[in-house]
Every structure is written in C-alpha cells, then in structure tokens.
Protein backbone atom coordinates (compact mmCIF):
# COMPACT_ATOMS: atom_id res chain seq x y z
CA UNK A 1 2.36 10.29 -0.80
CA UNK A 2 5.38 11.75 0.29
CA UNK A 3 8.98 10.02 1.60
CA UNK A 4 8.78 8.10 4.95
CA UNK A 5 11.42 7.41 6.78
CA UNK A 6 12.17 3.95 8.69
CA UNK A 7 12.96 0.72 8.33
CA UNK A 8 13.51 -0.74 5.16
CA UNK A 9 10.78 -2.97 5.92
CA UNK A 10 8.65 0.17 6.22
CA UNK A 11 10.04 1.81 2.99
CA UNK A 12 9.58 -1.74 0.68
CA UNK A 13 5.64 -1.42 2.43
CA UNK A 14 5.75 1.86 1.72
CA UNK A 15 6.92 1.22 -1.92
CA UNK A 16 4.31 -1.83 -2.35
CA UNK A 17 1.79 0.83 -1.60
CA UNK A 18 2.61 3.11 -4.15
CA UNK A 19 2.79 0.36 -6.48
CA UNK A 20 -1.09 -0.56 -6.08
CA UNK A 21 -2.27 3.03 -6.08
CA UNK A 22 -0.38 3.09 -9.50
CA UNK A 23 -2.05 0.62 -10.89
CA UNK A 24 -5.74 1.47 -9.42
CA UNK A 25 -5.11 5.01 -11.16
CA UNK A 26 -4.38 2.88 -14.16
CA UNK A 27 -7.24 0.38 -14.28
CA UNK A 28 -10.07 3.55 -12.90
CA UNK A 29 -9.89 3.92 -16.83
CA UNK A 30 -10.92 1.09 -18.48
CA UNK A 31 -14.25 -1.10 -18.58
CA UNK A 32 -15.39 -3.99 -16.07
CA UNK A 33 -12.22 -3.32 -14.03
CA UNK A 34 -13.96 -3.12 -10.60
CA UNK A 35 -14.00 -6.55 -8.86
CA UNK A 36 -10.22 -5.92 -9.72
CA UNK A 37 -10.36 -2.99 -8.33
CA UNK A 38 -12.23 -4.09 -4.94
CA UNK A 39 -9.33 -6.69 -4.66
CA UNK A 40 -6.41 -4.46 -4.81
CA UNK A 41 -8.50 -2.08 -2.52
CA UNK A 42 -8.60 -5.10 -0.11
CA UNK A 43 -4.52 -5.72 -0.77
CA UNK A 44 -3.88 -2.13 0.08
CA UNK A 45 -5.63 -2.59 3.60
CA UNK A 46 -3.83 -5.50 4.14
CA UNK A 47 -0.49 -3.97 3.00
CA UNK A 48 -1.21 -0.66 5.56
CA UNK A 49 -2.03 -2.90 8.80
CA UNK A 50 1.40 -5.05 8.09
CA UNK A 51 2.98 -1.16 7.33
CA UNK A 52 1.28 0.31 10.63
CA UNK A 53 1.94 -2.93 13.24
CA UNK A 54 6.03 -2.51 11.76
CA UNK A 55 5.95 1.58 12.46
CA UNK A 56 4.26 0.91 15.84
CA UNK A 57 7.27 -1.89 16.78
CA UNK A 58 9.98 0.76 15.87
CA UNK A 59 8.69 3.51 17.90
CA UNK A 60 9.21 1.53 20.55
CA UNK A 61 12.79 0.43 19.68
C-alpha cells in the first residue's frame, strides 16, 4: 500500500492496517495459524469501515 494522505486519524488507521497485513504475511507461514488468521481478516474489515466512514467525513469538511 502506498502513502495516504489525511487526517491523522486516517494515517494511525492507515498504519493499523499495515500492521495486520504484516503480521498475516508472517503467520501464512507457519502451521494451524488459520482461525488466527480468519480473526485478523475480520479485524482488518473492521479497521477499513472505521478508515472509510473517517475519509468519507473529511471529504465533506
């Protein structure tokens, strides 16, 4: 993912995303990681609605 620009409400989302990519990439590895996996999945989405309701409010500011 590249730099977006914003808030820094949007960049610390932005950041948290990252983060849990990261560590899916890290855990794709190893054995009986994927009900892990599933729940960071399930994070992410959570993380991207929160990240997509904030970028929606400051378009219209």
């Amino acid at each position: 993912m590249s730099y977006e620009s914003g808030s820094l409400e949007c960049r610390k989302l932005f950041d948290a995303k990252e983060s849990l990519i990261k560590l899916m990439e890290s855990l794709d590895c190893l054995k009986n990681t994927e009900a892990i996996n599933f729940k960071l999945q399930e994070i992410y989405k959570e993380i991207e609605e929160m990240h997509e309701e904030r970028r929606k409010l400051e378009l219209k500011n």
